[in-house]
N, C-alpha and C. Protein backbone atom coordinates (compact mmCIF):
# COMPACT_ATOMS: atom_id res chain seq x y z
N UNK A 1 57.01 36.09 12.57
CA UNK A 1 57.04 35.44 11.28
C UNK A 1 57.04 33.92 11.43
N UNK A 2 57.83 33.15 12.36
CA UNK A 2 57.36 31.62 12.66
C UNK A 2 56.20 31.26 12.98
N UNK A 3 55.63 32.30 14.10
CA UNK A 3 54.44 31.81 14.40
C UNK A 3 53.45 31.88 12.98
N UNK A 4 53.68 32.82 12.23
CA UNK A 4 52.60 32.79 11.07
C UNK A 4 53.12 31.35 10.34
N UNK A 5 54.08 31.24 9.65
CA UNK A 5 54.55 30.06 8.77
C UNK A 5 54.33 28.99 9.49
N UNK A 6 54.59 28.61 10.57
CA UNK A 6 54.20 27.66 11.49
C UNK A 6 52.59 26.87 11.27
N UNK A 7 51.71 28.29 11.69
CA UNK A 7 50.59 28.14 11.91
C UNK A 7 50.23 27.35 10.45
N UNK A 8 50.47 27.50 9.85
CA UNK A 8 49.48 26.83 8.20
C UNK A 8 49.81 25.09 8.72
N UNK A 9 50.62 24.76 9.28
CA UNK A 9 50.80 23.44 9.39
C UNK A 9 49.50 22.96 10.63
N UNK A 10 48.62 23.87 10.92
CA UNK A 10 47.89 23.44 12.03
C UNK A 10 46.87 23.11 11.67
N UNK A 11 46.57 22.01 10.60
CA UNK A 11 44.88 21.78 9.83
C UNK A 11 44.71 20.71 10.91
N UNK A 12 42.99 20.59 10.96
CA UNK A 12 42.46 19.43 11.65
C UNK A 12 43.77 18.14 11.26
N UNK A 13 43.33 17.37 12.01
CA UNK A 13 43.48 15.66 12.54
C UNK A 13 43.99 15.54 13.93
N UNK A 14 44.59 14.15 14.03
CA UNK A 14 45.13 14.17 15.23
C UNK A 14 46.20 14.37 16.27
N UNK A 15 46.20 15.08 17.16
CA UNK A 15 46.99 15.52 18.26
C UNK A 15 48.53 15.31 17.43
N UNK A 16 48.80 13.99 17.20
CA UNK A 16 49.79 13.10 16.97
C UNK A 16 50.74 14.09 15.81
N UNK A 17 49.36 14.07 14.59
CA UNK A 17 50.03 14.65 13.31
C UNK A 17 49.90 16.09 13.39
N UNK A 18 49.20 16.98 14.52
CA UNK A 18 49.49 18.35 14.35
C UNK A 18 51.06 18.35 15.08
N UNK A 19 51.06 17.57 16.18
CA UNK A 19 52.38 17.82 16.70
C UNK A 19 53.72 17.75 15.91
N UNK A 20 53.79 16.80 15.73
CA UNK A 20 54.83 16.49 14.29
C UNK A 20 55.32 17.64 13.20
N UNK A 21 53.46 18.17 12.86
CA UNK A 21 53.55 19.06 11.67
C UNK A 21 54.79 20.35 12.13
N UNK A 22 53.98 20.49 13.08
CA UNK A 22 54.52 21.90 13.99
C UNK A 22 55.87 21.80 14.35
N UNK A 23 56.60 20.51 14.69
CA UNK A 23 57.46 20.07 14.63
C UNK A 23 59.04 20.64 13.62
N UNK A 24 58.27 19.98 12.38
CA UNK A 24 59.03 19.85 11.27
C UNK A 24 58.92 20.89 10.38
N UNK A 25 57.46 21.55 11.19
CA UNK A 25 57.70 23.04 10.12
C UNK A 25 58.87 23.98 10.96
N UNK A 26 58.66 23.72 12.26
CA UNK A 26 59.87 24.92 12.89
C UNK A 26 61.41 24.19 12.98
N UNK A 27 61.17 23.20 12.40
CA UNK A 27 63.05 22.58 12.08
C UNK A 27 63.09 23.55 10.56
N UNK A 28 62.09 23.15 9.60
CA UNK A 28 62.22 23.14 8.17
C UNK A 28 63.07 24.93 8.01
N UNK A 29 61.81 25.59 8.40
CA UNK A 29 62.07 26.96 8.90
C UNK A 29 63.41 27.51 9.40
N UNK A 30 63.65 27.14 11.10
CA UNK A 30 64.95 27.28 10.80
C UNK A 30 66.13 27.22 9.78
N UNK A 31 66.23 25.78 9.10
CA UNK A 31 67.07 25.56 8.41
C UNK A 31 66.97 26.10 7.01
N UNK A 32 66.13 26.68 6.65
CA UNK A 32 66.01 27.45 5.41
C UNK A 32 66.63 29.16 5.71
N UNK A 33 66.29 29.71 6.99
CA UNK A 33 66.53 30.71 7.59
C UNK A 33 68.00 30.71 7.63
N UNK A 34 68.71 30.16 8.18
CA UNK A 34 69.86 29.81 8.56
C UNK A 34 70.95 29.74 6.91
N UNK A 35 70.53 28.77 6.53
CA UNK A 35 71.09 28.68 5.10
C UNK A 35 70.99 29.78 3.95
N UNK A 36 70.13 30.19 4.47
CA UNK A 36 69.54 32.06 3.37
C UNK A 36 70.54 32.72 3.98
N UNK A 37 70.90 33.32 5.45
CA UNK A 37 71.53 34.03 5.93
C UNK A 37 72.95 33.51 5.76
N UNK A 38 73.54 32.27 5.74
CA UNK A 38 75.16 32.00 5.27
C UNK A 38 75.05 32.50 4.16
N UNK A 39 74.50 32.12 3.21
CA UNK A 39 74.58 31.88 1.60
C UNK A 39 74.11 33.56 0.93
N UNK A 40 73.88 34.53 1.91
CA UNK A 40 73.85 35.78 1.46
C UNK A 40 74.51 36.80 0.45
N UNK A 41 75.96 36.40 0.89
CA UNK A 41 76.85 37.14 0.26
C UNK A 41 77.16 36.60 -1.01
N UNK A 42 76.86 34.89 -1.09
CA UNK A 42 77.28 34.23 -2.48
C UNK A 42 76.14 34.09 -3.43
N UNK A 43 75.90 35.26 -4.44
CA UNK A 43 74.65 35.12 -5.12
C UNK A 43 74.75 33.68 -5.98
N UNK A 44 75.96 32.86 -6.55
CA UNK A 44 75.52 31.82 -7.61
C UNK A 44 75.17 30.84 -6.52
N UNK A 45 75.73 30.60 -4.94
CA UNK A 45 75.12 29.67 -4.54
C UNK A 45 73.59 29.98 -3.80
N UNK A 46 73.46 30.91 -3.60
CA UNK A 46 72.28 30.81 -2.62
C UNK A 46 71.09 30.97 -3.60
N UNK A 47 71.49 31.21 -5.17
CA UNK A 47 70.36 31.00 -6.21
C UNK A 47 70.17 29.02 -6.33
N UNK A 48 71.28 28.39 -5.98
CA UNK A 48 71.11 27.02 -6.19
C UNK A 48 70.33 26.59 -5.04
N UNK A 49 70.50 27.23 -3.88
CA UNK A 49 69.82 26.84 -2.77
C UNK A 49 68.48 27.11 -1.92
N UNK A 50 68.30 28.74 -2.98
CA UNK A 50 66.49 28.73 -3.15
C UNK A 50 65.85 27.63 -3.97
N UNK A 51 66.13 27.13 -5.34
CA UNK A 51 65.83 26.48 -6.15
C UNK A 51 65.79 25.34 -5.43
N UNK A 52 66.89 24.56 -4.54
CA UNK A 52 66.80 23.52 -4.04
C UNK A 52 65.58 23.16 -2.95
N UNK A 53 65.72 24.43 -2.62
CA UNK A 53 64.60 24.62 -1.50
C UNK A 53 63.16 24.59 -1.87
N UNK A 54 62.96 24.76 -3.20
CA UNK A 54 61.79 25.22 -3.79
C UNK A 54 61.25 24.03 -4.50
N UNK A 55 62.04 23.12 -4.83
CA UNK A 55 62.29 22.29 -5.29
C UNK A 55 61.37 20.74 -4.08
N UNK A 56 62.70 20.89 -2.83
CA UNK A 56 61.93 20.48 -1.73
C UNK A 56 60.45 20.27 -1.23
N UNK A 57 60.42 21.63 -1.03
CA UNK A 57 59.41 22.20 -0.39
C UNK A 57 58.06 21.98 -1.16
N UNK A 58 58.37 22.24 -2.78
CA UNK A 58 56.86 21.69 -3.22
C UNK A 58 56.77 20.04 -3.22
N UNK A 59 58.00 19.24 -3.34
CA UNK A 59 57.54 17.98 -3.39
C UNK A 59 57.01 17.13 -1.92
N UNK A 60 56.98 17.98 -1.19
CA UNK A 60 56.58 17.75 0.69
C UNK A 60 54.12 17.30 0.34
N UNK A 61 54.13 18.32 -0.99
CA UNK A 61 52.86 18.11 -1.10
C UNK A 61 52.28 16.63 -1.62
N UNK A 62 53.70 15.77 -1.23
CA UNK A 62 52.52 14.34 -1.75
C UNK A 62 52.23 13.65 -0.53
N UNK A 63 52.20 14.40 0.83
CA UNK A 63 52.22 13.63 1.84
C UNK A 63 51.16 14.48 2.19
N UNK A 64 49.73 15.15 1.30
CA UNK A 64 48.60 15.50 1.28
C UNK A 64 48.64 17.07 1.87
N UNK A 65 47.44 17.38 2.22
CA UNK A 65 47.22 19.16 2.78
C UNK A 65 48.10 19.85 3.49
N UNK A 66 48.70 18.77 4.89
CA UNK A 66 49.86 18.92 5.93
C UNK A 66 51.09 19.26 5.34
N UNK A 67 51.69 18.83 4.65
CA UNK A 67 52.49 18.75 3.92
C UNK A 67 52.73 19.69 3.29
N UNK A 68 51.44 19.98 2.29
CA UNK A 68 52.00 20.89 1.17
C UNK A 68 52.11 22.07 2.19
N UNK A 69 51.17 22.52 3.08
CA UNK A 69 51.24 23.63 4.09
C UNK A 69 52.35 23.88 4.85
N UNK A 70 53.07 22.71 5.30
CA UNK A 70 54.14 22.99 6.18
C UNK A 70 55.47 23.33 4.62
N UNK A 71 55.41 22.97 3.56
CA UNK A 71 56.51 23.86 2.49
C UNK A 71 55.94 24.54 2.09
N UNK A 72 54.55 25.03 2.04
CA UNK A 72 54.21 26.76 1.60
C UNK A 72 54.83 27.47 2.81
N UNK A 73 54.82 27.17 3.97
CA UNK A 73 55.32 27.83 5.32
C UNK A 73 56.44 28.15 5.46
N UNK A 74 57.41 27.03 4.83
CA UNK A 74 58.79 26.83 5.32
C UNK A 74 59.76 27.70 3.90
N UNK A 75 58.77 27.84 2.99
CA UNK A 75 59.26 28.31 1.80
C UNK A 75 59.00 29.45 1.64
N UNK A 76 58.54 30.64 2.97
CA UNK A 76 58.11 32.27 2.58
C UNK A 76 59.21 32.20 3.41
């Protein structure tokens, strides 16, 4: 499942910005993973903390294609 969510962050450019992407999608990932699995048992918070996440994750799309891909990724 990382390697798939991961992968959307891998569009053309350079070396520099795929590395990064790949980077920050497998931090982003983790830490959404991680925070879903504490916040399991508490349905009013872990509804604040999808939303927050969702919230996040689409505003990542003003930093163009990379971006929006690495929070469609980090947000399944």
């Amino acid at each position: 499942m990382g390697a798939l969510c991961t992968a959307l962050a891998d569009v053309p450019g350079t070396i520099i910005h795929k590395r990064n992407g790949l980077i920050i999608s497998t931090i982003l990932i983790f830490l959404t993973a991680l925070g879903t699995g504490l916040l399991l048992p508490y349905t009013p918070a872990l509804t604040v903390w999808v939303g927050l996440c969702s919230f996040f994750y689409s505003m990542l799309l003003i930093y163009g294609n990379r971006g929006g891909n690495i929070g469609v990724g980090a947000s399944w």
